[in-house]
PDB file of N, CA and C in Angstrom:
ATOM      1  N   UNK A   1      44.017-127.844  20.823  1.00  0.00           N
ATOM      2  CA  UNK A   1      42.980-126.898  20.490  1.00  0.00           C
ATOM      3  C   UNK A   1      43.541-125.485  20.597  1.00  0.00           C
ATOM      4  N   UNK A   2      42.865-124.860  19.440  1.00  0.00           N
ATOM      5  CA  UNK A   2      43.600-123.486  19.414  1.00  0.00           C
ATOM      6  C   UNK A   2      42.691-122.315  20.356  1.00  0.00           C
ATOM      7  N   UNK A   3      43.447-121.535  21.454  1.00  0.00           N
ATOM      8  CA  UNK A   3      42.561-120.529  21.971  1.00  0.00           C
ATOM      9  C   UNK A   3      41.908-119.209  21.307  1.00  0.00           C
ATOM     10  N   UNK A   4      41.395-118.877  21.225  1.00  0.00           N
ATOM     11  CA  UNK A   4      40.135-117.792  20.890  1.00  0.00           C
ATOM     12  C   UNK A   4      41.152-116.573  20.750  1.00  0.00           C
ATOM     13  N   UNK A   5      41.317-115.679  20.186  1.00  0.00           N
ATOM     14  CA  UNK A   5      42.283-114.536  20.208  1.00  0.00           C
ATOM     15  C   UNK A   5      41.645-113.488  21.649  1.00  0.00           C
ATOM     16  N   UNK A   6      42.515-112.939  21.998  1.00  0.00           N
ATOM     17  CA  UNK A   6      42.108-112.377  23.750  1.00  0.00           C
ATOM     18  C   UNK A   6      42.309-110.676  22.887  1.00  0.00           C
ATOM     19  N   UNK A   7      40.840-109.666  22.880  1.00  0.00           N
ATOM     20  CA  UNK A   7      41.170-108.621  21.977  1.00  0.00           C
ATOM     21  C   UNK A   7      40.947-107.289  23.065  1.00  0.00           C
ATOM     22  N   UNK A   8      41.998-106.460  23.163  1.00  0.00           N
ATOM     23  CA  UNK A   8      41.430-105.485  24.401  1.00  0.00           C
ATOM     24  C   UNK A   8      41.049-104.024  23.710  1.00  0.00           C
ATOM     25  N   UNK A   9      39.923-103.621  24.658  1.00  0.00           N
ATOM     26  CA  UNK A   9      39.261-103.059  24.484  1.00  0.00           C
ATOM     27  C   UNK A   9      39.343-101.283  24.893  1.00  0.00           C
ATOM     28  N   UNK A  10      40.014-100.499  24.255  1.00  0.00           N
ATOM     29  CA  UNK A  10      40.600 -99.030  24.671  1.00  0.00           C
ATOM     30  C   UNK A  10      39.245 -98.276  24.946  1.00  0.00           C
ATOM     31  N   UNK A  11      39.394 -97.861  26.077  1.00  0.00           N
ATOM     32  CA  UNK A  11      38.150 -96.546  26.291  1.00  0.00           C
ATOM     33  C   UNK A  11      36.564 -97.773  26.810  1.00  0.00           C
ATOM     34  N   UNK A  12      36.719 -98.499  27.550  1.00  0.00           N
ATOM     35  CA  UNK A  12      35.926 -99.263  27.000  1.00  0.00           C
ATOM     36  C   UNK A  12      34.774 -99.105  28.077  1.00  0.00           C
ATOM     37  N   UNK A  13      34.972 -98.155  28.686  1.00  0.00           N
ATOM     38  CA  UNK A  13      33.633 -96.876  29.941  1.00  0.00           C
ATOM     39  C   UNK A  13      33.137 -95.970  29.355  1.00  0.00           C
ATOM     40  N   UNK A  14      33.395 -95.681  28.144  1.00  0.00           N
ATOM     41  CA  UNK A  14      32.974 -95.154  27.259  1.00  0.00           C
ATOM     42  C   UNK A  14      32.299 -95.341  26.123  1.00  0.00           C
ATOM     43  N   UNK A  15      30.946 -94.408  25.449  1.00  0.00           N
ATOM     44  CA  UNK A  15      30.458 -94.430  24.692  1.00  0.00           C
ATOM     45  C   UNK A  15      30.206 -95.588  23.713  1.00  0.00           C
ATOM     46  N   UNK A  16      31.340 -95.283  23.000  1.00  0.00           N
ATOM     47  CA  UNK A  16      31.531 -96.353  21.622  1.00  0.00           C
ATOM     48  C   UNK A  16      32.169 -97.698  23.072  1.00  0.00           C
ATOM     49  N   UNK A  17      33.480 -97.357  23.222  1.00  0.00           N
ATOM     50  CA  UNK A  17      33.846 -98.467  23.658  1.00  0.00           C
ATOM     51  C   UNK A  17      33.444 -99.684  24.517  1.00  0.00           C
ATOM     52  N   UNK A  18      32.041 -99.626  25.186  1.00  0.00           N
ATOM     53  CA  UNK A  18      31.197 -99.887  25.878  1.00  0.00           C
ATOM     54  C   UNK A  18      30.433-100.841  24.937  1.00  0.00           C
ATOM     55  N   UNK A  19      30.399-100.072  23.856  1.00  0.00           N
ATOM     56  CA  UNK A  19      29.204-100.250  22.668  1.00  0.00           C
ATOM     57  C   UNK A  19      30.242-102.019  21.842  1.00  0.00           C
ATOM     58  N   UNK A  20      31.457-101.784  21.751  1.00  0.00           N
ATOM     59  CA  UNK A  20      32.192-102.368  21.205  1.00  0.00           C
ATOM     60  C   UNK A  20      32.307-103.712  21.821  1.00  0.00           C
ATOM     61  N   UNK A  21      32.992-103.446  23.176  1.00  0.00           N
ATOM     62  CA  UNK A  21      32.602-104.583  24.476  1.00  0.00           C
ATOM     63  C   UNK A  21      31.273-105.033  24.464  1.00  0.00           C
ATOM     64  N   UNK A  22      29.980-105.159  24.598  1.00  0.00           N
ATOM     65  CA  UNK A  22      28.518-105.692  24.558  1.00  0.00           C
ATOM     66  C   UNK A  22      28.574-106.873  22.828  1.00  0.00           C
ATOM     67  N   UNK A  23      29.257-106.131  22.128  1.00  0.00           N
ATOM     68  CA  UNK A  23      29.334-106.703  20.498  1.00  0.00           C
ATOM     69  C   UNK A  23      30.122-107.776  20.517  1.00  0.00           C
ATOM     70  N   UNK A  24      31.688-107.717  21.065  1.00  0.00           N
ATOM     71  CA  UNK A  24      32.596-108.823  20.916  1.00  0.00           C
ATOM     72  C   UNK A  24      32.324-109.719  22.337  1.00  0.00           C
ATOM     73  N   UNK A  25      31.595-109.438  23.302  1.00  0.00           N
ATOM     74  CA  UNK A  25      31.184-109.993  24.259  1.00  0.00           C
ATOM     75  C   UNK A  25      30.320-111.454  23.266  1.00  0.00           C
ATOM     76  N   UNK A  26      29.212-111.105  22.386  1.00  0.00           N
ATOM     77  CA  UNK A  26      28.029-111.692  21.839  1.00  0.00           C
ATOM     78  C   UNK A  26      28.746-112.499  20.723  1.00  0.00           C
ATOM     79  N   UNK A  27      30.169-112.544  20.512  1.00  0.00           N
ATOM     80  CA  UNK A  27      31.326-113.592  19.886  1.00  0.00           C
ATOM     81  C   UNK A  27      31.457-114.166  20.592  1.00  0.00           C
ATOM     82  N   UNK A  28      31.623-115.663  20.470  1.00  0.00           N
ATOM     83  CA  UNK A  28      31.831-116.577  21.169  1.00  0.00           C
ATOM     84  C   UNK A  28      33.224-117.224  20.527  1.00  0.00           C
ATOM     85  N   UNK A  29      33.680-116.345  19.174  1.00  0.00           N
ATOM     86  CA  UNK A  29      35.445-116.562  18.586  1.00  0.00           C
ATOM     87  C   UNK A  29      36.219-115.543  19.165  1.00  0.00           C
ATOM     88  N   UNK A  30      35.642-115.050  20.239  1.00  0.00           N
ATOM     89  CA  UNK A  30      36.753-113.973  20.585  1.00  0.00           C
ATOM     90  C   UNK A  30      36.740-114.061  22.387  1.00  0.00           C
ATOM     91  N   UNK A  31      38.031-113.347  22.893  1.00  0.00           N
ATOM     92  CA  UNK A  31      37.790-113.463  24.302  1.00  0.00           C
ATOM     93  C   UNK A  31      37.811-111.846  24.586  1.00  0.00           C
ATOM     94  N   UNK A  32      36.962-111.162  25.028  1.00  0.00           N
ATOM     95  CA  UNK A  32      37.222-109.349  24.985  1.00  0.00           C
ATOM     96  C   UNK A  32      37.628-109.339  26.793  1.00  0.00           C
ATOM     97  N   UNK A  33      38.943-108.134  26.335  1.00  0.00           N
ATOM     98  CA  UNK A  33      39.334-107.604  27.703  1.00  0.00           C
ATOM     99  C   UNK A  33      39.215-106.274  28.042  1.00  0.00           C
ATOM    100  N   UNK A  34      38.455-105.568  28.786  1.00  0.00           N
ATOM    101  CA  UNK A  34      37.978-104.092  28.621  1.00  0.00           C
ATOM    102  C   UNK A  34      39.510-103.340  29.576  1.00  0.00           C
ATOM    103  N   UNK A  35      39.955-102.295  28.411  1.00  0.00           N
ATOM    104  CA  UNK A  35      40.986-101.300  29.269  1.00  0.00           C
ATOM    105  C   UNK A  35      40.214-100.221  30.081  1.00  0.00           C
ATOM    106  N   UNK A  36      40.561 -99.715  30.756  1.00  0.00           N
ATOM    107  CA  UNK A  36      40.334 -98.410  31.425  1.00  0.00           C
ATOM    108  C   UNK A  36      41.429 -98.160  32.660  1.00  0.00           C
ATOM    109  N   UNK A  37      40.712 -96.955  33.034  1.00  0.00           N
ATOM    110  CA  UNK A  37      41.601 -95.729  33.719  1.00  0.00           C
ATOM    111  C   UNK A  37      41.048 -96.451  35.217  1.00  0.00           C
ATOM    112  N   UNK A  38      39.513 -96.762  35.059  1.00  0.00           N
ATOM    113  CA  UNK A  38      38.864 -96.710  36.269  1.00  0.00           C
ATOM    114  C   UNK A  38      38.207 -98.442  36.130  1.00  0.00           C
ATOM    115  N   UNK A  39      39.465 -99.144  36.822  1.00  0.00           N
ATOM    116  CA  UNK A  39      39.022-100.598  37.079  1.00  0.00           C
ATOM    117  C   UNK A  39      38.014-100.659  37.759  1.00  0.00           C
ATOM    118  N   UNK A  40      36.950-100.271  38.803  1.00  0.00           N
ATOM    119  CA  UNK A  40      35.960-100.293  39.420  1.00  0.00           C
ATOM    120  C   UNK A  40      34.936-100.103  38.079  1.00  0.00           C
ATOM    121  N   UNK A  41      34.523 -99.091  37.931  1.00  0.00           N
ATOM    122  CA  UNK A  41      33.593 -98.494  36.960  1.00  0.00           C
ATOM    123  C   UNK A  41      33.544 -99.779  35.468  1.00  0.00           C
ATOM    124  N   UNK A  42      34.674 -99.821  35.109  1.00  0.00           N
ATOM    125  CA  UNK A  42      34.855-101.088  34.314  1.00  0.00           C
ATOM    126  C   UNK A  42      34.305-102.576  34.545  1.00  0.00           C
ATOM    127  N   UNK A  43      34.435-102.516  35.938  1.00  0.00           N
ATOM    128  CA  UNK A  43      33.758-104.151  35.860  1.00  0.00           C
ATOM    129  C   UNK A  43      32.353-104.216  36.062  1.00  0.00           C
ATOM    130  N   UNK A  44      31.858-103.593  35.988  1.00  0.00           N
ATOM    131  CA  UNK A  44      29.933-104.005  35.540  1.00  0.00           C
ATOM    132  C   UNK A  44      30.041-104.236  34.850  1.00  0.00           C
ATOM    133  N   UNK A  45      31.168-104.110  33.356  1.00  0.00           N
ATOM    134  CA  UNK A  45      30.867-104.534  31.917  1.00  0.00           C
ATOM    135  C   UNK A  45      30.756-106.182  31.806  1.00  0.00           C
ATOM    136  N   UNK A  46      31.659-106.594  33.044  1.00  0.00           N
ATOM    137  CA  UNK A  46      31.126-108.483  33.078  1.00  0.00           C
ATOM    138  C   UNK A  46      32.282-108.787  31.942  1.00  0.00           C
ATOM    139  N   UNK A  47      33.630-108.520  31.683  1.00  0.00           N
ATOM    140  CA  UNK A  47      34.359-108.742  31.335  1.00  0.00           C
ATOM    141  C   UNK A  47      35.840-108.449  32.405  1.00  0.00           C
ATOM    142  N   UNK A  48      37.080-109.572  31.627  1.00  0.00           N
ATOM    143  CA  UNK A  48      38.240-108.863  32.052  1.00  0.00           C
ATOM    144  C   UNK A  48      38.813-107.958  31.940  1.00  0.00           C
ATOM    145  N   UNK A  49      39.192-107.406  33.176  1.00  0.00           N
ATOM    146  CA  UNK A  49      39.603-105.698  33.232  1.00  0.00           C
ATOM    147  C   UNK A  49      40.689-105.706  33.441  1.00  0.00           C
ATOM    148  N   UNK A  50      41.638-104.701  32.913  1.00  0.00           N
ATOM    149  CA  UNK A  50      42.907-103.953  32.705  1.00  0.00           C
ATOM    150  C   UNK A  50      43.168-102.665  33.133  1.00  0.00           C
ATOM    151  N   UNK A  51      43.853-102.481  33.526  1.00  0.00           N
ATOM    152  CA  UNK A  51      43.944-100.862  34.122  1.00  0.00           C
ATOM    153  C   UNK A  51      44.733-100.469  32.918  1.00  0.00           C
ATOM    154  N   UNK A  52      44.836 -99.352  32.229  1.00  0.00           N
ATOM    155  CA  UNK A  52      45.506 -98.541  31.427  1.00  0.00           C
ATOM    156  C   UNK A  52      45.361 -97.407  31.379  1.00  0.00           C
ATOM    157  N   UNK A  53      46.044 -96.060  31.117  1.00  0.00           N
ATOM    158  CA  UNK A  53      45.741 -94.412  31.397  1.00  0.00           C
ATOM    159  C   UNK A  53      46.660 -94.839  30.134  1.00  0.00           C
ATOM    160  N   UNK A  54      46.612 -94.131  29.369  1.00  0.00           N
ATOM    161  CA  UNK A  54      46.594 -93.455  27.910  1.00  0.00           C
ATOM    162  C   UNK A  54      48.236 -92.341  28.368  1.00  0.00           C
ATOM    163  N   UNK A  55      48.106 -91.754  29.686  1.00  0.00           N
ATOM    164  CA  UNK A  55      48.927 -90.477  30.244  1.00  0.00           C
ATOM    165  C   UNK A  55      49.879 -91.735  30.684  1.00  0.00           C
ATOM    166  N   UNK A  56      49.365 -92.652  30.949  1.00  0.00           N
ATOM    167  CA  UNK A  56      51.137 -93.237  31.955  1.00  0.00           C
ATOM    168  C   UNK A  56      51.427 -93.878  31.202  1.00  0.00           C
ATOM    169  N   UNK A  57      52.498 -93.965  30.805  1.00  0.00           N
ATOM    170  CA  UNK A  57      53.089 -95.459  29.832  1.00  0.00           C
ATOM    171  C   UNK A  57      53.519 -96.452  30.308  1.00  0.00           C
ATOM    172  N   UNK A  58      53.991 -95.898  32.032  1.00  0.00           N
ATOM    173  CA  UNK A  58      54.119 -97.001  32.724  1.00  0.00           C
ATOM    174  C   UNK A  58      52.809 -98.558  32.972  1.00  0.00           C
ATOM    175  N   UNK A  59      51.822 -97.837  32.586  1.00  0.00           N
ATOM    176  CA  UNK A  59      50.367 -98.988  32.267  1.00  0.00           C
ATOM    177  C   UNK A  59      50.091 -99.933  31.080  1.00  0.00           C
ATOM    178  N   UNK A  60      50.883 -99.454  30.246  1.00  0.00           N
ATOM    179  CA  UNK A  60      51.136 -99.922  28.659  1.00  0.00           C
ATOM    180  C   UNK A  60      50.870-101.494  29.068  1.00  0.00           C
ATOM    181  N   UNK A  61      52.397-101.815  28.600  1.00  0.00           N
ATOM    182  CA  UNK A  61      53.285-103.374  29.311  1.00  0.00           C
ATOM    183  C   UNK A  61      52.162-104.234  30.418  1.00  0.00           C
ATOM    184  N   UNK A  62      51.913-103.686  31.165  1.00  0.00           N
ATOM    185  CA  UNK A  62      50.687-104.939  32.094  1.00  0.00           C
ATOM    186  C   UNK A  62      49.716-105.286  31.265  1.00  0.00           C
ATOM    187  N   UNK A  63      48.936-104.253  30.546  1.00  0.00           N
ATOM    188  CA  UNK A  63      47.399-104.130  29.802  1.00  0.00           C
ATOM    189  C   UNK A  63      47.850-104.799  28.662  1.00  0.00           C
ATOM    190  N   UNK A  64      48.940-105.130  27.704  1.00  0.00           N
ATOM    191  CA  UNK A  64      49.110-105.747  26.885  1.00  0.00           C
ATOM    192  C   UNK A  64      49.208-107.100  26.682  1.00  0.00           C
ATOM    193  N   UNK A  65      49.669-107.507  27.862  1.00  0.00           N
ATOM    194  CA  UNK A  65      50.481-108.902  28.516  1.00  0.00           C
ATOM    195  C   UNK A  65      49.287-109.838  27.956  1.00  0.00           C
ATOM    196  N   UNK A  66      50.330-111.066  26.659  1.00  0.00           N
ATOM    197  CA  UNK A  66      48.722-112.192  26.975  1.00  0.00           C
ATOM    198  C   UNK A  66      47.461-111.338  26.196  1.00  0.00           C
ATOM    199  N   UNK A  67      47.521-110.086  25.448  1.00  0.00           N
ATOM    200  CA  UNK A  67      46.510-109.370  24.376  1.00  0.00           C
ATOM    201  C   UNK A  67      46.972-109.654  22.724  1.00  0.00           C
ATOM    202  N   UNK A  68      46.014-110.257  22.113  1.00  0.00           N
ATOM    203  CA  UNK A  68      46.275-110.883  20.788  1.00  0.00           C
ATOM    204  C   UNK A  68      46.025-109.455  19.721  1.00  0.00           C
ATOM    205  N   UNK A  69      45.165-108.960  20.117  1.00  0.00           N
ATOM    206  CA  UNK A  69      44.820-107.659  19.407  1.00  0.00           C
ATOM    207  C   UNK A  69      44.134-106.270  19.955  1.00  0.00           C
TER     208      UNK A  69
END
């Protein structure tokens, strides 16, 4: 059996990105992983969380790991 594509989610404490996460959440062909700066604040979204800052690149490489899109 083939797994579900795992799609992460940039900005996703934010506005739209929040908005985006609630949408691919309500897919049941997709697995959504929310990025952010602020892993706390991120997990009320009730998804898997990623730490990523946009400023470190050292965050890149973890937040990608195992991300289909």
């Amino acid at each position: 059996m083939e797994r579900s594509p795992r799609i992460l989610v940039l900005g996703a404490t934010g506005l739209v990105g929040a908005a985006v996460v609630e949408r691919l959440k309500a897919d049941a062909s997709v697995q959504v992983v929310a990025a952010a700066r602020d892993v706390v604040k991120a997990s009320a979204l009730g998804v898997p969380v990623v730490h990523l800052d946009l400023d470190r690149i050292d965050t890149f490489a973890p937040a990608l790991q195992a991300v289909d899109r």
